[in-house]
PDB file of N, CA and C in Angstrom:
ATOM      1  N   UNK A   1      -1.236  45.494 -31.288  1.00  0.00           N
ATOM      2  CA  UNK A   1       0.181  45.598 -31.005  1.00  0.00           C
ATOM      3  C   UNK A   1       0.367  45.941 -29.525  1.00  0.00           C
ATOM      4  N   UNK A   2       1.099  45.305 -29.060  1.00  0.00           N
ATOM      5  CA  UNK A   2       1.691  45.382 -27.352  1.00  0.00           C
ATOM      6  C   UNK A   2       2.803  46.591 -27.244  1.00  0.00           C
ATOM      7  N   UNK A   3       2.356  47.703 -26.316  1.00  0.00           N
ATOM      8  CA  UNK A   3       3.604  48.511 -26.212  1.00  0.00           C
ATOM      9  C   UNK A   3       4.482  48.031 -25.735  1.00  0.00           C
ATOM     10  N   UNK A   4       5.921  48.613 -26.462  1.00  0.00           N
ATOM     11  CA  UNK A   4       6.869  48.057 -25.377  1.00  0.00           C
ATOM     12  C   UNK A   4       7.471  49.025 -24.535  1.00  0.00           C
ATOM     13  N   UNK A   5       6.404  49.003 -23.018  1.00  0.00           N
ATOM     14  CA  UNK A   5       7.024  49.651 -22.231  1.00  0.00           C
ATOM     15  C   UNK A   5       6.736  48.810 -20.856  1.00  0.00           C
ATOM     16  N   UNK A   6       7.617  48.807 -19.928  1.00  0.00           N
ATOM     17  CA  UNK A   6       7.950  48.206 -18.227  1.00  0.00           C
ATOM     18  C   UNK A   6       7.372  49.093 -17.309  1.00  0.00           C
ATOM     19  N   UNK A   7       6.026  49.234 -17.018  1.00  0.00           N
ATOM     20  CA  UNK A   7       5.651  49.866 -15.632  1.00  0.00           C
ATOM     21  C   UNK A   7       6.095  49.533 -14.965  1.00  0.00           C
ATOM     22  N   UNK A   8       6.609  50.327 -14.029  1.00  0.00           N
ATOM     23  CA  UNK A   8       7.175  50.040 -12.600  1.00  0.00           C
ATOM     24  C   UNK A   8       6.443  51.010 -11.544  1.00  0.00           C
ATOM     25  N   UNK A   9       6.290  50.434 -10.510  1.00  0.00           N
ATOM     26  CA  UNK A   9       5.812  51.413  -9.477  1.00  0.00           C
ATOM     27  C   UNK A   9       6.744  52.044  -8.719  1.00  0.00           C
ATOM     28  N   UNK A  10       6.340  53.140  -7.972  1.00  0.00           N
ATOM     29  CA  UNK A  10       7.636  54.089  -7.606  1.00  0.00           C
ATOM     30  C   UNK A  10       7.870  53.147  -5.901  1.00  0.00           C
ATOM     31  N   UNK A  11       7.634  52.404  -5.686  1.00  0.00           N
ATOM     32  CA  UNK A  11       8.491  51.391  -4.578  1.00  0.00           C
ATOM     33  C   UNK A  11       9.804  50.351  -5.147  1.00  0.00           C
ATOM     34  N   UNK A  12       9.604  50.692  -6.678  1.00  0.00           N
ATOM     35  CA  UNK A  12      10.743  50.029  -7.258  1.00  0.00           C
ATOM     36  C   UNK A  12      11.705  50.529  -7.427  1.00  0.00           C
ATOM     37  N   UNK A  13      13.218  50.853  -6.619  1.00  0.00           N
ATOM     38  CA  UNK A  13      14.598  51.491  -6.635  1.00  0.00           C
ATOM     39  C   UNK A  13      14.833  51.733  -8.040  1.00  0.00           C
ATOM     40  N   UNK A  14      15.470  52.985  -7.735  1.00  0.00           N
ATOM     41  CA  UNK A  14      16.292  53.428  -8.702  1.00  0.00           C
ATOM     42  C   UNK A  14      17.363  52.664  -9.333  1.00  0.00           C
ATOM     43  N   UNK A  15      18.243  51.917  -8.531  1.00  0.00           N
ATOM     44  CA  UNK A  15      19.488  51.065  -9.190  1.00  0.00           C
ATOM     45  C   UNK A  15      18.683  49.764 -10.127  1.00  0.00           C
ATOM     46  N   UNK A  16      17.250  49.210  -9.527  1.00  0.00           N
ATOM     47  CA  UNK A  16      16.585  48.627 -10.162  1.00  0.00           C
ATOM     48  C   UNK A  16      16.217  48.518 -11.766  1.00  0.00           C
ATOM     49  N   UNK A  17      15.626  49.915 -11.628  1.00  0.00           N
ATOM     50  CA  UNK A  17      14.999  50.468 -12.784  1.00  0.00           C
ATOM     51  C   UNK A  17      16.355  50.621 -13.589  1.00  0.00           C
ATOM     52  N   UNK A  18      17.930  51.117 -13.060  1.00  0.00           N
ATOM     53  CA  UNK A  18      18.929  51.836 -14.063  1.00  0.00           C
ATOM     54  C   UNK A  18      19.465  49.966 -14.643  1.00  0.00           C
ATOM     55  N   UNK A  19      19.322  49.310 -13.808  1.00  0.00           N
ATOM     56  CA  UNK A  19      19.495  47.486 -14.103  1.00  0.00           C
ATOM     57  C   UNK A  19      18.546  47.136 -15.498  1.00  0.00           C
ATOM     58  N   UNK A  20      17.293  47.635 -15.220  1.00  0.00           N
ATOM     59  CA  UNK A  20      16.326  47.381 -16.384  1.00  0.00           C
ATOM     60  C   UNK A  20      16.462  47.964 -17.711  1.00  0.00           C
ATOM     61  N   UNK A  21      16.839  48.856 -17.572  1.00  0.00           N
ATOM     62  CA  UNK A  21      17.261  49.991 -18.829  1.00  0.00           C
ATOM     63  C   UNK A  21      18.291  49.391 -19.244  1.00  0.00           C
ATOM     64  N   UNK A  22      19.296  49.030 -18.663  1.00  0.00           N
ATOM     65  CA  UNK A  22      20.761  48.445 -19.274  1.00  0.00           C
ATOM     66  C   UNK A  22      20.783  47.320 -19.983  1.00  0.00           C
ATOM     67  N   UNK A  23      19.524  46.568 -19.400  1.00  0.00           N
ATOM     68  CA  UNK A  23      19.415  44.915 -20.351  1.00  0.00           C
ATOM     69  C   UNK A  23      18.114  45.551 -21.513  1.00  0.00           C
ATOM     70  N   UNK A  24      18.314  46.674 -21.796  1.00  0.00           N
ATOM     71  CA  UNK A  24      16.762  47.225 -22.924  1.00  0.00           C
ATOM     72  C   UNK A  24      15.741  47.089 -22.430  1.00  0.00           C
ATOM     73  N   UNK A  25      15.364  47.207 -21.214  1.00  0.00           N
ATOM     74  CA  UNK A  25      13.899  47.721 -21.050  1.00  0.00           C
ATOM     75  C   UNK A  25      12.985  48.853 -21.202  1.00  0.00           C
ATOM     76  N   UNK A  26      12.174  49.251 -21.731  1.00  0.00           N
ATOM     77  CA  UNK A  26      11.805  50.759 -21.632  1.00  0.00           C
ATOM     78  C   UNK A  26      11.013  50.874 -20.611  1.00  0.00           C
ATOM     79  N   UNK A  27      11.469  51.244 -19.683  1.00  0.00           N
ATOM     80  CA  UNK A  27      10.803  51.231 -18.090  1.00  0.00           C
ATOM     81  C   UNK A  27      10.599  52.861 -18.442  1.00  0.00           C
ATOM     82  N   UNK A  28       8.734  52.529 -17.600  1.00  0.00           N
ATOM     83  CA  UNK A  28       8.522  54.282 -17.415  1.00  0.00           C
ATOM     84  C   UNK A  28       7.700  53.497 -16.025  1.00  0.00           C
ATOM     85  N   UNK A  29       7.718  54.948 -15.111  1.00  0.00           N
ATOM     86  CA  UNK A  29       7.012  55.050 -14.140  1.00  0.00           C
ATOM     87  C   UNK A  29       5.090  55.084 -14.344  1.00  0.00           C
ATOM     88  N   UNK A  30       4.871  54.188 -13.617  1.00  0.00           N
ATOM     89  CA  UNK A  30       3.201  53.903 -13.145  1.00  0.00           C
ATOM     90  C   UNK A  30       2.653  55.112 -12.572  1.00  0.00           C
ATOM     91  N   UNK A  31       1.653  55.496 -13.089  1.00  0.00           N
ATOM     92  CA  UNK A  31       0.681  56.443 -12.845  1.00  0.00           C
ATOM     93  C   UNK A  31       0.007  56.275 -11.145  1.00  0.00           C
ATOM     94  N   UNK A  32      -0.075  55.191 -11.391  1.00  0.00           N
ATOM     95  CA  UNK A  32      -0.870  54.343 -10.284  1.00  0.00           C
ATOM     96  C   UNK A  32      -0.648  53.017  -9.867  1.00  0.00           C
ATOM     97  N   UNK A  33      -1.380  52.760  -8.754  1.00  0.00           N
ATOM     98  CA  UNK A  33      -0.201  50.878  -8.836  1.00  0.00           C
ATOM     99  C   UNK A  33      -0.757  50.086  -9.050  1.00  0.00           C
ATOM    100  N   UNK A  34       0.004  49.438  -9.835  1.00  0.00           N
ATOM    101  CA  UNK A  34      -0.226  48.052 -11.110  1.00  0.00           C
ATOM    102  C   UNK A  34      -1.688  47.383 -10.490  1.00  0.00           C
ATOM    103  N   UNK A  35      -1.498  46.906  -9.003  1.00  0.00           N
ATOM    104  CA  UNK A  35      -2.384  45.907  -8.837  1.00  0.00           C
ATOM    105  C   UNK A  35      -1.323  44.970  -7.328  1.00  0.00           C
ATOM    106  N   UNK A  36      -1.897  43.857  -7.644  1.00  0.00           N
ATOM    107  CA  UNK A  36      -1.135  42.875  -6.540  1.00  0.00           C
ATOM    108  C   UNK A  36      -1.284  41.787  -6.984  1.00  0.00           C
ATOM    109  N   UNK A  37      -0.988  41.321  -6.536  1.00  0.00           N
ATOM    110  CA  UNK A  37      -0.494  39.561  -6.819  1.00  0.00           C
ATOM    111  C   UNK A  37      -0.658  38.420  -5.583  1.00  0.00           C
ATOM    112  N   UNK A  38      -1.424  37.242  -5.669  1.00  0.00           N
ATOM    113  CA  UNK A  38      -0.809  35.745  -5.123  1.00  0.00           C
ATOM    114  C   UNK A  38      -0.751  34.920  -5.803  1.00  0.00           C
ATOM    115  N   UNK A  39       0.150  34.025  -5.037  1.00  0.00           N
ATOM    116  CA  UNK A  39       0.514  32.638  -5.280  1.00  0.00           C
ATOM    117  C   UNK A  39       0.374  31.438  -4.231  1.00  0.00           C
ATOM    118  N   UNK A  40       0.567  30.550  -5.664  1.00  0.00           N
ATOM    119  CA  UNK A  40       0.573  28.859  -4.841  1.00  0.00           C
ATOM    120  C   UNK A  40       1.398  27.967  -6.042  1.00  0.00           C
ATOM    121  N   UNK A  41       2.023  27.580  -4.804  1.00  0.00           N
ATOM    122  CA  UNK A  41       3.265  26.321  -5.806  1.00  0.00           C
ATOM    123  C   UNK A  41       2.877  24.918  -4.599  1.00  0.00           C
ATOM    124  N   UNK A  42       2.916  24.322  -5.292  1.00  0.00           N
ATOM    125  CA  UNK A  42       2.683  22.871  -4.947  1.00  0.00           C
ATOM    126  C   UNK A  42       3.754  21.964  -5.641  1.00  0.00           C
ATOM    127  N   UNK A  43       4.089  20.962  -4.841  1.00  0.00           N
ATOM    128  CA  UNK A  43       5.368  20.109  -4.504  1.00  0.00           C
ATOM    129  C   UNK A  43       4.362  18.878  -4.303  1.00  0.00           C
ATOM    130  N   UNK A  44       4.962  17.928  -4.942  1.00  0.00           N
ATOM    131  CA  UNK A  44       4.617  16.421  -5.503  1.00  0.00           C
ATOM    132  C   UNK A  44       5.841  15.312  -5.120  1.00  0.00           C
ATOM    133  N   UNK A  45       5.269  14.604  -4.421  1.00  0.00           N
ATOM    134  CA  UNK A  45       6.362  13.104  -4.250  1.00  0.00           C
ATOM    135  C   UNK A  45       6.612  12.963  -5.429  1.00  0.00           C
ATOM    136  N   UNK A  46       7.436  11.497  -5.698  1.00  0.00           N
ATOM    137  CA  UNK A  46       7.540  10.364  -7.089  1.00  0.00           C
ATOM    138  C   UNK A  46       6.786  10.393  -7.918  1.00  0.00           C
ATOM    139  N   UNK A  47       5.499   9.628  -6.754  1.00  0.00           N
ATOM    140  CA  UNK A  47       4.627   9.177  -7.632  1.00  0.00           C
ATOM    141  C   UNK A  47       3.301  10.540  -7.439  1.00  0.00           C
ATOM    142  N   UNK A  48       3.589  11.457  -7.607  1.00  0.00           N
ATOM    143  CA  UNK A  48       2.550  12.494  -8.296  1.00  0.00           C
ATOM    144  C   UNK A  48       1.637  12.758  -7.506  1.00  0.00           C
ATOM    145  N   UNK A  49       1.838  13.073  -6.148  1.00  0.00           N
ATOM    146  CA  UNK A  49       0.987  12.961  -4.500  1.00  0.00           C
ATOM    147  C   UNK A  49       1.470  14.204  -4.444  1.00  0.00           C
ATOM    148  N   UNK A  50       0.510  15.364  -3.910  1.00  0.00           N
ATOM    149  CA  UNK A  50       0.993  16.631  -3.508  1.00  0.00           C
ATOM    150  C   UNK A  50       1.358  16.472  -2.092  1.00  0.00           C
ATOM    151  N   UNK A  51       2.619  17.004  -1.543  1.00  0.00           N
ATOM    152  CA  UNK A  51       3.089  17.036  -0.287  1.00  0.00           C
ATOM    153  C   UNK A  51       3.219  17.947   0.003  1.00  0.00           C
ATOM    154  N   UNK A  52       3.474  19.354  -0.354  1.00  0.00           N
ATOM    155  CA  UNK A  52       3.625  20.288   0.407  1.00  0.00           C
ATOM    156  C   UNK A  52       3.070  21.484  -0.332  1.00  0.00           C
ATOM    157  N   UNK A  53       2.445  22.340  -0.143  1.00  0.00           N
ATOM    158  CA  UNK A  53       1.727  23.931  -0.352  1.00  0.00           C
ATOM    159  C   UNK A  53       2.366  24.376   0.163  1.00  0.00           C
ATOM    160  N   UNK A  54       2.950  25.962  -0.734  1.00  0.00           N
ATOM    161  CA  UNK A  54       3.053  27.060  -0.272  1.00  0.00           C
ATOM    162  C   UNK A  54       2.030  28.555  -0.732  1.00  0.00           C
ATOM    163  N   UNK A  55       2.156  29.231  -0.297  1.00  0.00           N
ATOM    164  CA  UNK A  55       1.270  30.448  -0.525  1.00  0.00           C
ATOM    165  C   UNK A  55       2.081  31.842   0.176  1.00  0.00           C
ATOM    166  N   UNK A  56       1.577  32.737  -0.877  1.00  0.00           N
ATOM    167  CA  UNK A  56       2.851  33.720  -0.812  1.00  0.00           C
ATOM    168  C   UNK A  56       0.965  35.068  -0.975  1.00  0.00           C
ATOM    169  N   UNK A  57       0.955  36.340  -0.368  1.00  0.00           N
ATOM    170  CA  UNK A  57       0.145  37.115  -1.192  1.00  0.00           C
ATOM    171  C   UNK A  57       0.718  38.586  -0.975  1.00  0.00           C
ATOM    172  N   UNK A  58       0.428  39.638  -1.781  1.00  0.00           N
ATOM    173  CA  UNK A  58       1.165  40.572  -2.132  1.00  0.00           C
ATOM    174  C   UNK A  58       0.310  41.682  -0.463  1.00  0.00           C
ATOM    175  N   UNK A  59       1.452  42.043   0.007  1.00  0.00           N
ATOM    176  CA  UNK A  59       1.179  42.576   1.333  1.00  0.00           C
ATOM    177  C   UNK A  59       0.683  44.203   0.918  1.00  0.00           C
ATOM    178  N   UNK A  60       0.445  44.685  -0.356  1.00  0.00           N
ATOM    179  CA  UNK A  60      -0.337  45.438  -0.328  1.00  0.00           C
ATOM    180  C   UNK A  60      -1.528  45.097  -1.173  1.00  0.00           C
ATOM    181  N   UNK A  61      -2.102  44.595  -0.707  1.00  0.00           N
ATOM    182  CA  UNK A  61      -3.478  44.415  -0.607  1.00  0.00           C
ATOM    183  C   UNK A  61      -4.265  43.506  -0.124  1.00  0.00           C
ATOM    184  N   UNK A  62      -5.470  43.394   0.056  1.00  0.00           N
ATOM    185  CA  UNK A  62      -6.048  43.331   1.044  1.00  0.00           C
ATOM    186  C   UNK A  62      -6.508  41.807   1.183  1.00  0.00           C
ATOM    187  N   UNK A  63      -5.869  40.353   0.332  1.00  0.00           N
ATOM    188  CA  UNK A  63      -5.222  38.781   0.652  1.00  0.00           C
ATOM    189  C   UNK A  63      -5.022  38.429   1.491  1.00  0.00           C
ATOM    190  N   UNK A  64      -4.870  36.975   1.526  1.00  0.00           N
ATOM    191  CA  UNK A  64      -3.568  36.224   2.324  1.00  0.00           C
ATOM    192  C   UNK A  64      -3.654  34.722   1.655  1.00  0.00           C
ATOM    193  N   UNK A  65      -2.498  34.393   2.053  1.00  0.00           N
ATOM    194  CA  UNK A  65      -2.588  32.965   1.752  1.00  0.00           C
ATOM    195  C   UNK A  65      -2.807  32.377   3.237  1.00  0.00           C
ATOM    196  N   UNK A  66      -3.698  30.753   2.679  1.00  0.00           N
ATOM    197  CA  UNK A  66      -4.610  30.180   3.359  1.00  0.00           C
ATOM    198  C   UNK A  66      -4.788  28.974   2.664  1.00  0.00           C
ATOM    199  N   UNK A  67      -4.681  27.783   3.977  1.00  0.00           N
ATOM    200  CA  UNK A  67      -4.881  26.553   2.874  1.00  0.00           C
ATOM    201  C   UNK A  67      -5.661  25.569   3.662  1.00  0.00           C
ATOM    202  N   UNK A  68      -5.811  24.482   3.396  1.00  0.00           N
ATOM    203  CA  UNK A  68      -6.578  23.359   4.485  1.00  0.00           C
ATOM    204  C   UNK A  68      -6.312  21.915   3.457  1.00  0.00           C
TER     205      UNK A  68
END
Protein backbone atom coordinates (compact mmCIF):
# COMPACT_ATOMS: atom_id res chain seq x y z
CA UNK A 1 0.00 0.00 0.00
CA UNK A 2 1.28 3.59 -1.06
CA UNK A 3 1.04 6.27 1.68
CA UNK A 4 -0.87 8.99 0.96
CA UNK A 5 1.31 11.63 1.81
CA UNK A 6 3.10 14.85 -0.51
CA UNK A 7 6.73 15.45 0.60
CA UNK A 8 7.64 18.68 0.05
CA UNK A 9 10.90 20.24 0.74
CA UNK A 10 11.14 23.30 2.88
CA UNK A 11 12.17 25.55 -0.45
CA UNK A 12 8.56 24.91 -1.24
CA UNK A 13 6.32 28.22 -0.06
CA UNK A 14 3.95 28.24 2.24
CA UNK A 15 0.97 29.62 -0.04
CA UNK A 16 2.14 26.53 -2.12
CA UNK A 17 1.81 23.92 0.30
CA UNK A 18 -1.75 25.91 1.80
CA UNK A 19 -2.76 25.47 -2.44
CA UNK A 20 -1.96 21.68 -1.95
CA UNK A 21 -3.93 21.04 1.11
CA UNK A 22 -7.00 22.80 -0.40
CA UNK A 23 -7.19 20.48 -3.56
CA UNK A 24 -6.64 17.27 -0.66
CA UNK A 25 -3.22 16.77 -0.52
CA UNK A 26 -1.67 15.49 2.63
CA UNK A 27 1.48 17.43 2.33
CA UNK A 28 4.01 16.92 5.22
CA UNK A 29 7.39 18.38 5.28
CA UNK A 30 10.71 16.31 4.05
CA UNK A 31 13.10 15.28 6.53
CA UNK A 32 15.66 15.68 3.96
CA UNK A 33 15.68 16.54 0.24
CA UNK A 34 13.82 14.38 -2.01
CA UNK A 35 16.64 14.16 -4.55
CA UNK A 36 16.85 16.09 -8.05
CA UNK A 37 15.76 15.72 -11.23
CA UNK A 38 16.62 16.03 -15.32
CA UNK A 39 15.14 16.25 -18.35
CA UNK A 40 14.90 15.91 -22.13
CA UNK A 41 11.94 16.58 -24.47
CA UNK A 42 12.49 16.18 -28.00
CA UNK A 43 10.45 17.80 -30.87
CA UNK A 44 9.86 15.91 -34.22
CA UNK A 45 8.97 17.38 -37.78
CA UNK A 46 5.86 15.65 -39.85
CA UNK A 47 7.49 13.08 -40.81
CA UNK A 48 9.01 11.81 -37.37
CA UNK A 49 12.75 13.55 -37.71
CA UNK A 50 13.88 14.93 -34.36
CA UNK A 51 14.52 18.72 -34.73
CA UNK A 52 15.01 20.17 -31.73
CA UNK A 53 16.38 19.00 -27.96
CA UNK A 54 15.87 20.53 -24.97
CA UNK A 55 17.45 19.76 -21.56
CA UNK A 56 16.52 21.21 -18.35
CA UNK A 57 18.71 19.73 -14.88
CA UNK A 58 17.78 20.38 -11.33
CA UNK A 59 20.33 23.23 -10.15
CA UNK A 60 20.72 21.54 -6.95
CA UNK A 61 22.72 19.03 -7.80
CA UNK A 62 25.56 18.27 -9.15
CA UNK A 63 24.10 17.73 -13.52
CA UNK A 64 23.66 19.57 -16.43
CA UNK A 65 22.13 19.23 -19.50
CA UNK A 66 24.33 18.51 -22.52
CA UNK A 67 23.73 17.32 -25.94
CA UNK A 68 25.64 16.74 -29.36
Amino acid sequence: MIPDILAVEEGISQPVRDDLISRGHNVRPATAALGNAHALTIEYDEEGNPVRFNGGADPRGAGSAAGY
